[in-house]
N, C-alpha and C. Protein backbone atom coordinates (compact mmCIF):
# COMPACT_ATOMS: atom_id res chain seq x y z
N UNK A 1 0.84 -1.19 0.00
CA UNK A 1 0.00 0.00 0.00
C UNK A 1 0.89 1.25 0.00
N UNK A 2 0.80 2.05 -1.02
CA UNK A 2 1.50 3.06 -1.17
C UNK A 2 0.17 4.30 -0.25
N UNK A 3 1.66 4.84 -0.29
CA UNK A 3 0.37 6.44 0.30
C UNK A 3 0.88 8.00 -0.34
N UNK A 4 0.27 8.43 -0.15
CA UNK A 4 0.75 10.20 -0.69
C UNK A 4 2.29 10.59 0.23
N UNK A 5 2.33 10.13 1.56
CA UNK A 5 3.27 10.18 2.23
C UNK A 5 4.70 9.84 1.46
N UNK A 6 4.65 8.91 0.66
CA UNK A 6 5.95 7.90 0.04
C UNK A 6 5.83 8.49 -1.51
N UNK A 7 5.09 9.80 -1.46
CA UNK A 7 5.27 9.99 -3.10
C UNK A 7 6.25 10.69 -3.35
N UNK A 8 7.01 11.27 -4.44
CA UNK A 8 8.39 11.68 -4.71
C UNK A 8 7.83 12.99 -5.29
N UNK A 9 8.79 13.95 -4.66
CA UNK A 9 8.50 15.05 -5.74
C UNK A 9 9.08 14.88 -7.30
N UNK A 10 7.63 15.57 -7.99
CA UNK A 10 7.70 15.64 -9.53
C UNK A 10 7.00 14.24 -9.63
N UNK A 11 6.85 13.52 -9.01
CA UNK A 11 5.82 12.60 -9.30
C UNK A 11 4.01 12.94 -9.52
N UNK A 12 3.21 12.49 -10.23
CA UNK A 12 2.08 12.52 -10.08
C UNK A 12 1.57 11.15 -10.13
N UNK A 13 0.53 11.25 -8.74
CA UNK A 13 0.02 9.85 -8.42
C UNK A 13 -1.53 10.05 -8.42
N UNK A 14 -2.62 9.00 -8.37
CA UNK A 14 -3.97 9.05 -8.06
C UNK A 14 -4.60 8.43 -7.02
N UNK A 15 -5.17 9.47 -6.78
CA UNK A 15 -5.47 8.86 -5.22
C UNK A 15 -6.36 7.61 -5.61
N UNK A 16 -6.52 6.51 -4.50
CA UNK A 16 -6.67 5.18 -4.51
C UNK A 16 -8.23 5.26 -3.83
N UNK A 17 -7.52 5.79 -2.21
CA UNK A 17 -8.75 5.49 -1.31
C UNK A 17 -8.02 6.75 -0.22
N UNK A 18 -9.43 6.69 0.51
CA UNK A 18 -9.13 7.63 1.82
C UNK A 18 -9.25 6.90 3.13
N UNK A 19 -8.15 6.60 3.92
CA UNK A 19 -8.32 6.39 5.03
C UNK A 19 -8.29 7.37 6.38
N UNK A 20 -8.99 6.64 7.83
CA UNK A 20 -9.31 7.58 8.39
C UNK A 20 -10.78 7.87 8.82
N UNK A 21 -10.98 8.69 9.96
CA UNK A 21 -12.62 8.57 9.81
C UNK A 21 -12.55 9.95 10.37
N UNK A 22 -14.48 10.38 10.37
CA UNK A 22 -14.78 11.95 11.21
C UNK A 22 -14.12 12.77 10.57
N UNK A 23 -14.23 13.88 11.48
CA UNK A 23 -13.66 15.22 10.81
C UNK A 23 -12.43 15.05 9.84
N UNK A 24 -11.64 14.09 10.21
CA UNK A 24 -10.06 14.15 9.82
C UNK A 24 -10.24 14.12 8.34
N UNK A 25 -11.00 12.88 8.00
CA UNK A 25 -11.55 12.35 6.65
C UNK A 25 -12.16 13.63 6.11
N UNK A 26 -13.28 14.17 6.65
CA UNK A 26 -14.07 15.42 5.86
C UNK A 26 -13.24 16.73 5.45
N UNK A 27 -12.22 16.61 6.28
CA UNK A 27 -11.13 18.10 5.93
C UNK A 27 -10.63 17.97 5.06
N UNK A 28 -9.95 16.56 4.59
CA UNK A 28 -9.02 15.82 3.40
C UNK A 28 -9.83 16.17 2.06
N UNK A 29 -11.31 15.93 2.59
CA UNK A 29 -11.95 15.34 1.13
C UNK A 29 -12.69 17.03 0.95
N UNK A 30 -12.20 18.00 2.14
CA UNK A 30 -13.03 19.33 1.67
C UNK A 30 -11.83 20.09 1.29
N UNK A 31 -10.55 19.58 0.88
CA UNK A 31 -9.75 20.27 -0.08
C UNK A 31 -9.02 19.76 -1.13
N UNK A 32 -10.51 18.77 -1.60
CA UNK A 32 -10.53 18.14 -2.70
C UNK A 32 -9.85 17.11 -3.31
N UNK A 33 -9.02 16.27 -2.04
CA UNK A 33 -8.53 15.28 -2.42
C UNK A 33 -9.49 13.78 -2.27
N UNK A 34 -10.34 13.76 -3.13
CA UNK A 34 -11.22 12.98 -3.50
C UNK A 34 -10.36 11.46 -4.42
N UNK A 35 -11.05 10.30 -4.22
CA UNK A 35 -10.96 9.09 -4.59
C UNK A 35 -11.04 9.49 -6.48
N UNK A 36 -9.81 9.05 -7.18
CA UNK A 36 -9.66 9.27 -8.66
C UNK A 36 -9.09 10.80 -9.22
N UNK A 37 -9.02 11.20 -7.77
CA UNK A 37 -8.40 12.42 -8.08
C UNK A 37 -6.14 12.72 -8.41
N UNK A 38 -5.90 13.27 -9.39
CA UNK A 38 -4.64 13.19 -9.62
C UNK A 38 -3.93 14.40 -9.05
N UNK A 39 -2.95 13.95 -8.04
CA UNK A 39 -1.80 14.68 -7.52
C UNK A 39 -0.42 15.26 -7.59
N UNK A 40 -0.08 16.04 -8.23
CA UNK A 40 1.45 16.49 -8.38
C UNK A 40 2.00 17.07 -7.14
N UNK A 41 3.06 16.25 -6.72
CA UNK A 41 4.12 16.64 -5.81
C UNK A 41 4.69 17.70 -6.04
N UNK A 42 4.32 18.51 -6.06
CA UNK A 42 5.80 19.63 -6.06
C UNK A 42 6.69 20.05 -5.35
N UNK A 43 6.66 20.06 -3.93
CA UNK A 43 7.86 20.18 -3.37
C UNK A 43 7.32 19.88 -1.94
N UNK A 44 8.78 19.56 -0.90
CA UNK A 44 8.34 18.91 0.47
C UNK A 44 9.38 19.78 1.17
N UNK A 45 9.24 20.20 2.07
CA UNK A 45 9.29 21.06 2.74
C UNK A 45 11.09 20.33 3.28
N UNK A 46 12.21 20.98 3.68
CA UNK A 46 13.25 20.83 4.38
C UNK A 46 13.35 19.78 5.29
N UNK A 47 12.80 19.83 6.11
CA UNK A 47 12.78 19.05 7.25
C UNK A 47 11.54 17.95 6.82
N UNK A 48 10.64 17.87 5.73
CA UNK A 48 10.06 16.66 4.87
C UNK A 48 8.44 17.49 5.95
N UNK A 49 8.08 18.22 6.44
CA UNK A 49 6.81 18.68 6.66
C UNK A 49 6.58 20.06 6.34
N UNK A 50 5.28 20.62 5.18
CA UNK A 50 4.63 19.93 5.16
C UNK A 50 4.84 19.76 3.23
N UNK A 51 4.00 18.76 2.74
CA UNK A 51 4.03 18.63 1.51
C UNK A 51 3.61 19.50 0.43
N UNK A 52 3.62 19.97 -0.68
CA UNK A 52 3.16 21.24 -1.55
C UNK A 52 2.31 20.24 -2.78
N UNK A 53 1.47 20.80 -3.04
CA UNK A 53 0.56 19.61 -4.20
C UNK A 53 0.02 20.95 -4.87
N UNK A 54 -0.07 20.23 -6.22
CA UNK A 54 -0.70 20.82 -6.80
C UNK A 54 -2.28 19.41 -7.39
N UNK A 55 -3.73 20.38 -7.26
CA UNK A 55 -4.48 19.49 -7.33
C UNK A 55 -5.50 20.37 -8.40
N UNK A 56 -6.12 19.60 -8.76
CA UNK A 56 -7.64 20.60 -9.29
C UNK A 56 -7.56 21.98 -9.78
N UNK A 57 -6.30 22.23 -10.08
CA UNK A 57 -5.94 23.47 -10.78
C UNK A 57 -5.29 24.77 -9.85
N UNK A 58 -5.44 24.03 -8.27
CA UNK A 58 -4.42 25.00 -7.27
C UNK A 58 -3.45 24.01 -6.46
N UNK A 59 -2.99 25.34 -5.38
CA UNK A 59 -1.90 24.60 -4.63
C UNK A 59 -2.58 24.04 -3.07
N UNK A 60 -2.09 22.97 -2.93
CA UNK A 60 -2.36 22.89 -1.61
C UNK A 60 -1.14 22.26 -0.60
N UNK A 61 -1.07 22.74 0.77
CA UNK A 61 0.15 21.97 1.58
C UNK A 61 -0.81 21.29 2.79
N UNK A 62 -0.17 20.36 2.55
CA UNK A 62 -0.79 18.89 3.59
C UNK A 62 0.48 18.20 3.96
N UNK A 63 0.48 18.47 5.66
CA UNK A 63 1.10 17.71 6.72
C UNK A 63 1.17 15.95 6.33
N UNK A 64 2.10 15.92 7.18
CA UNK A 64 2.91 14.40 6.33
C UNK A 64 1.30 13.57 7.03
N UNK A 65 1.28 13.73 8.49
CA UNK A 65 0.43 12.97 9.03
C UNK A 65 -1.32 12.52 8.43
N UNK A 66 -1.58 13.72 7.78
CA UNK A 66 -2.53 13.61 6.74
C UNK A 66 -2.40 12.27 5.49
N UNK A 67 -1.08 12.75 4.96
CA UNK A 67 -0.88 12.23 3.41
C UNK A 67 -0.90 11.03 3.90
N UNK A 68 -0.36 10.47 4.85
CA UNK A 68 -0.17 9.35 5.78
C UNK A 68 -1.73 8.35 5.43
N UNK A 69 -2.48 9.24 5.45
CA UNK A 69 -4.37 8.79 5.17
C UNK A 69 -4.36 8.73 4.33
N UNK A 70 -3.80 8.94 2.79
CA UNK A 70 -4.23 8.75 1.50
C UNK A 70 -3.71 7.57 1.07
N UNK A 71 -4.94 6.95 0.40
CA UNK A 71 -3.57 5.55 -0.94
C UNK A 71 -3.84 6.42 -1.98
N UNK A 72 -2.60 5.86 -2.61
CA UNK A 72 -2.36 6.47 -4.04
C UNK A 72 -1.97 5.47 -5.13
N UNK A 73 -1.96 5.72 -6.10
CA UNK A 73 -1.54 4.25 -7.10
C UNK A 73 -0.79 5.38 -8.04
């Protein structure tokens, strides 16, 4: 099981599934990282927190512990 956590920058992956439950899950999926949705890595922060994505035509940064909840293929 891969996750968004283990993705490489300059990679683009698709999300698989969302793990996780409650709020944690609803925050993920209310900044649009939805199941079939495609992710570009763009850059990870120095110290590897937090991650930079580009999704749905913007940017977003999501904490490792998050990405940690995503599969990706």
């Amino acid at each position: 099981m891969k996750t968004l956590k283990d993705a490489r920058v300059g990679e683009t992956v698709t999300v698989a599934r969302l793990n996780g439950a409650g709020p944690v899950k609803r925050r993920i999926m209310d900044m649009g990282i939805t199941k079939g949705v495609q992710v570009y890595v763009r850059k990870v922060a120095p110290l590897g927190d937090p991650m930079e994505l580009n999704l749905r035509g913007y940017e977003l940064s999501v904490r490792k512990a998050d990405a940690e909840m995503i599969e990706v293929v």
